[in-house]
N, C-alpha and C. Protein backbone atom coordinates (compact mmCIF):
# COMPACT_ATOMS: atom_id res chain seq x y z
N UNK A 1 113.82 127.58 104.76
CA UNK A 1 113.20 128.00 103.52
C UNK A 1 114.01 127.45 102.35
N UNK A 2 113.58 126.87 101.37
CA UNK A 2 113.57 126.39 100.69
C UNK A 2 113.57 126.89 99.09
N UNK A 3 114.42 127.64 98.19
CA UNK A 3 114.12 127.97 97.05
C UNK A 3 114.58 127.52 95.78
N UNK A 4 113.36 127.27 94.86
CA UNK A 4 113.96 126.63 93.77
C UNK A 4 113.95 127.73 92.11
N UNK A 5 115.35 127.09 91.75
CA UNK A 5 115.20 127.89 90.69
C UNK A 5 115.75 127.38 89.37
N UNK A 6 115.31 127.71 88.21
CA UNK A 6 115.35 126.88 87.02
C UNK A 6 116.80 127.06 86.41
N UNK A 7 117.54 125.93 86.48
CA UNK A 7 118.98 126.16 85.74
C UNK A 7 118.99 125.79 84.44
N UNK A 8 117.81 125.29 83.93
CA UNK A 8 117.94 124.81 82.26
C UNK A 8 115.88 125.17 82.27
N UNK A 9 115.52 125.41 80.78
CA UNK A 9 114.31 125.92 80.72
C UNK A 9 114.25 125.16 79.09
N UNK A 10 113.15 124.18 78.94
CA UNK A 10 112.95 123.61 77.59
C UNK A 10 112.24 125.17 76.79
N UNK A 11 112.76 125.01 75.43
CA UNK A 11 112.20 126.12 74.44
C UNK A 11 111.74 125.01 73.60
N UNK A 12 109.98 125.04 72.80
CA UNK A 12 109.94 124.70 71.50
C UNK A 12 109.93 125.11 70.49
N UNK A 13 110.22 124.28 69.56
CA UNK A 13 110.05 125.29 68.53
C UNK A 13 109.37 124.92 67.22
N UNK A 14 108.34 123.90 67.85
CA UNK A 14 107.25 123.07 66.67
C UNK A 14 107.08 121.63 67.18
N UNK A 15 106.15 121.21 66.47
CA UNK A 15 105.72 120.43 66.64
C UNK A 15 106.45 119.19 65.45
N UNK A 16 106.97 117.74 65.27
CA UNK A 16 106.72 117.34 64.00
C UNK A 16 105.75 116.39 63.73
N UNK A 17 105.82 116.14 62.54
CA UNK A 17 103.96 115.65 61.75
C UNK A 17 103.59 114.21 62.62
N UNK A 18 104.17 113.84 63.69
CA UNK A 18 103.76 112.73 64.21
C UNK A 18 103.35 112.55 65.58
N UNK A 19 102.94 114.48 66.01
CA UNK A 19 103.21 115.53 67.10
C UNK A 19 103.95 115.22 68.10
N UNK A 20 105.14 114.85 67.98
CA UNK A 20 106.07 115.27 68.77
C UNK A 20 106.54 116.54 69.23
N UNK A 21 106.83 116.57 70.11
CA UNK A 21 107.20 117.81 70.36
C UNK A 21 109.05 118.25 69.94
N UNK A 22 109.42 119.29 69.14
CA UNK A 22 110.81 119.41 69.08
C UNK A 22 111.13 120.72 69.56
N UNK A 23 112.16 120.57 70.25
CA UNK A 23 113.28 121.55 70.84
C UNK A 23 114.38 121.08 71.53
N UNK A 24 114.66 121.90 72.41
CA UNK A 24 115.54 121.72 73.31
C UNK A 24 116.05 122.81 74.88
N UNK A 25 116.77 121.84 75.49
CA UNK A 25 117.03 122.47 76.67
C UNK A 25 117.90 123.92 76.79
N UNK A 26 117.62 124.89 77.00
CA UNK A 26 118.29 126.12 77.31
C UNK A 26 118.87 126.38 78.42
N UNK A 27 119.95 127.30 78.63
CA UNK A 27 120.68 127.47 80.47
C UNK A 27 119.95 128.78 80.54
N UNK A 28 119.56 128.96 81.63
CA UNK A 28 119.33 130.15 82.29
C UNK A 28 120.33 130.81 82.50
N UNK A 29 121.09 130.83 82.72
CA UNK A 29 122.11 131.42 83.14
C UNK A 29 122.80 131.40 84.61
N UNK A 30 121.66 130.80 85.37
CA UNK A 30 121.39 130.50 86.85
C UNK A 30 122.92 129.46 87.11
N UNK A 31 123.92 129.57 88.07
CA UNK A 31 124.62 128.78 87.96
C UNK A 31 124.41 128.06 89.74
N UNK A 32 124.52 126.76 89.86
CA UNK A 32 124.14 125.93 91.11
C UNK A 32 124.99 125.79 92.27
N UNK A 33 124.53 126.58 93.87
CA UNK A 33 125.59 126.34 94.45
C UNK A 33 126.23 125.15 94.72
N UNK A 34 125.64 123.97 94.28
CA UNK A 34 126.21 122.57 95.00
C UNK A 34 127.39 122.42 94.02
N UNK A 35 127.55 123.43 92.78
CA UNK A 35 128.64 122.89 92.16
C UNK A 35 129.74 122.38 92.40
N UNK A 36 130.38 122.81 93.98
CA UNK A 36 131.64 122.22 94.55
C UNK A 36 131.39 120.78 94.99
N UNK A 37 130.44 120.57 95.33
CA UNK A 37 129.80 119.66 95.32
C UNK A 37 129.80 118.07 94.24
N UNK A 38 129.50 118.87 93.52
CA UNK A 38 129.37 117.71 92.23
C UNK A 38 130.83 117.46 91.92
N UNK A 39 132.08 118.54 92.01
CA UNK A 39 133.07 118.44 91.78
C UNK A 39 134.02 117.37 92.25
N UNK A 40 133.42 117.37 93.83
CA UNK A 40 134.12 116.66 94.73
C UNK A 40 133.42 115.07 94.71
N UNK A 41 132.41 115.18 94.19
CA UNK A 41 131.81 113.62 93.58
C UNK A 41 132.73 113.55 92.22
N UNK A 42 133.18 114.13 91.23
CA UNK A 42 133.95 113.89 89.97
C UNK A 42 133.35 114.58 88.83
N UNK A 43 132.42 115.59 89.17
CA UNK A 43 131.74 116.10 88.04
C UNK A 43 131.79 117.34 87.61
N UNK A 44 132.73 117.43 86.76
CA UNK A 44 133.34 119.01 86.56
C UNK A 44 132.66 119.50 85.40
N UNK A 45 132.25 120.14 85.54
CA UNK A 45 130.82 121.07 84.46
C UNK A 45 131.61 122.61 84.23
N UNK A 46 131.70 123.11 83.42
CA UNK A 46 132.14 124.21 82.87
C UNK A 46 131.12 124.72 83.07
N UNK A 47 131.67 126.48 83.16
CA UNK A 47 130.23 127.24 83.64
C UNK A 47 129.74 127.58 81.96
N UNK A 48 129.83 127.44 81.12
CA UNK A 48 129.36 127.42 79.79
C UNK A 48 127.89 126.56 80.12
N UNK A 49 128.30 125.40 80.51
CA UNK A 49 127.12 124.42 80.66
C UNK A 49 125.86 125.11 80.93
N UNK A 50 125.73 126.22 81.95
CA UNK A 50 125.03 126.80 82.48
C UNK A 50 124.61 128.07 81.64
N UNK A 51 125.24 128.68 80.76
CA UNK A 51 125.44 129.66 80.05
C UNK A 51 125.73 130.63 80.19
N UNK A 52 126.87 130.81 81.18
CA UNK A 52 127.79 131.11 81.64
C UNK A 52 129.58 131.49 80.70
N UNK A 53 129.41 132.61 80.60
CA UNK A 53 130.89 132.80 79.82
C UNK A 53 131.79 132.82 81.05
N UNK A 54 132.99 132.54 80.97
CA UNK A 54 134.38 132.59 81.53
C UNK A 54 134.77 133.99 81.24
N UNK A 55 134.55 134.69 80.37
CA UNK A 55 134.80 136.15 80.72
C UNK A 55 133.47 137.07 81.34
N UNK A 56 132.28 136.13 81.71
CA UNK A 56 131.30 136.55 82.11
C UNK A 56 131.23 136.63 83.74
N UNK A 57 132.33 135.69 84.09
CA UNK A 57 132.14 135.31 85.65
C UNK A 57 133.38 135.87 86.01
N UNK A 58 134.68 135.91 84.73
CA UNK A 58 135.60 137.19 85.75
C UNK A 58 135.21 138.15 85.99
N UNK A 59 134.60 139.10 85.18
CA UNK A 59 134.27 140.61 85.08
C UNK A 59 133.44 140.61 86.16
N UNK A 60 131.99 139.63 86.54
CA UNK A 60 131.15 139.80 87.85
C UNK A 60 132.12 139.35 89.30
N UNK A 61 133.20 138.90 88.94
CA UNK A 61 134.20 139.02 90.32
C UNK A 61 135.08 139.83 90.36
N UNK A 62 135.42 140.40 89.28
CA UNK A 62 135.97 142.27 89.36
C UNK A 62 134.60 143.22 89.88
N UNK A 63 133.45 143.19 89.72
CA UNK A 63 132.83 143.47 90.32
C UNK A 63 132.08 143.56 91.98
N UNK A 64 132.54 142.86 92.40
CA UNK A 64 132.56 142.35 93.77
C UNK A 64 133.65 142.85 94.41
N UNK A 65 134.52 142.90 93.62
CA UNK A 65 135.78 143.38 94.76
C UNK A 65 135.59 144.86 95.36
């Protein structure tokens, strides 16, 4: 089984006069297990990227314990 889930979600927020569309990409908050992954290819992403605080992901691993 197979599940997918959105780690970035476009928001708009208008159109401009030549209808383009303007916005931008948002984090879910969703953070990706392959991250060790990408790491070990060279790609070190802060969990901010994701929208993710660093005092957001200690406190949910004081939680776990």
């Amino acid at each position: 089984m197979v599940v997918l889930s959105d780690i970035f979600k476009f928001e708009q927020s208008g159109v401009d006069s030549d209808g383009k569309v303007i916005g931008q990409l948002k984090p879910t908050g969703i953070r990706p297990l392959f991250g060790p992954r990408l790491e070990a290819a060279g790609f070190k992403l802060s969990p901010e990227v994701f929208g993710a605080s660093v005092a957001d992901i200690l406190a949910s691993n004081r939680q776990r314990r």
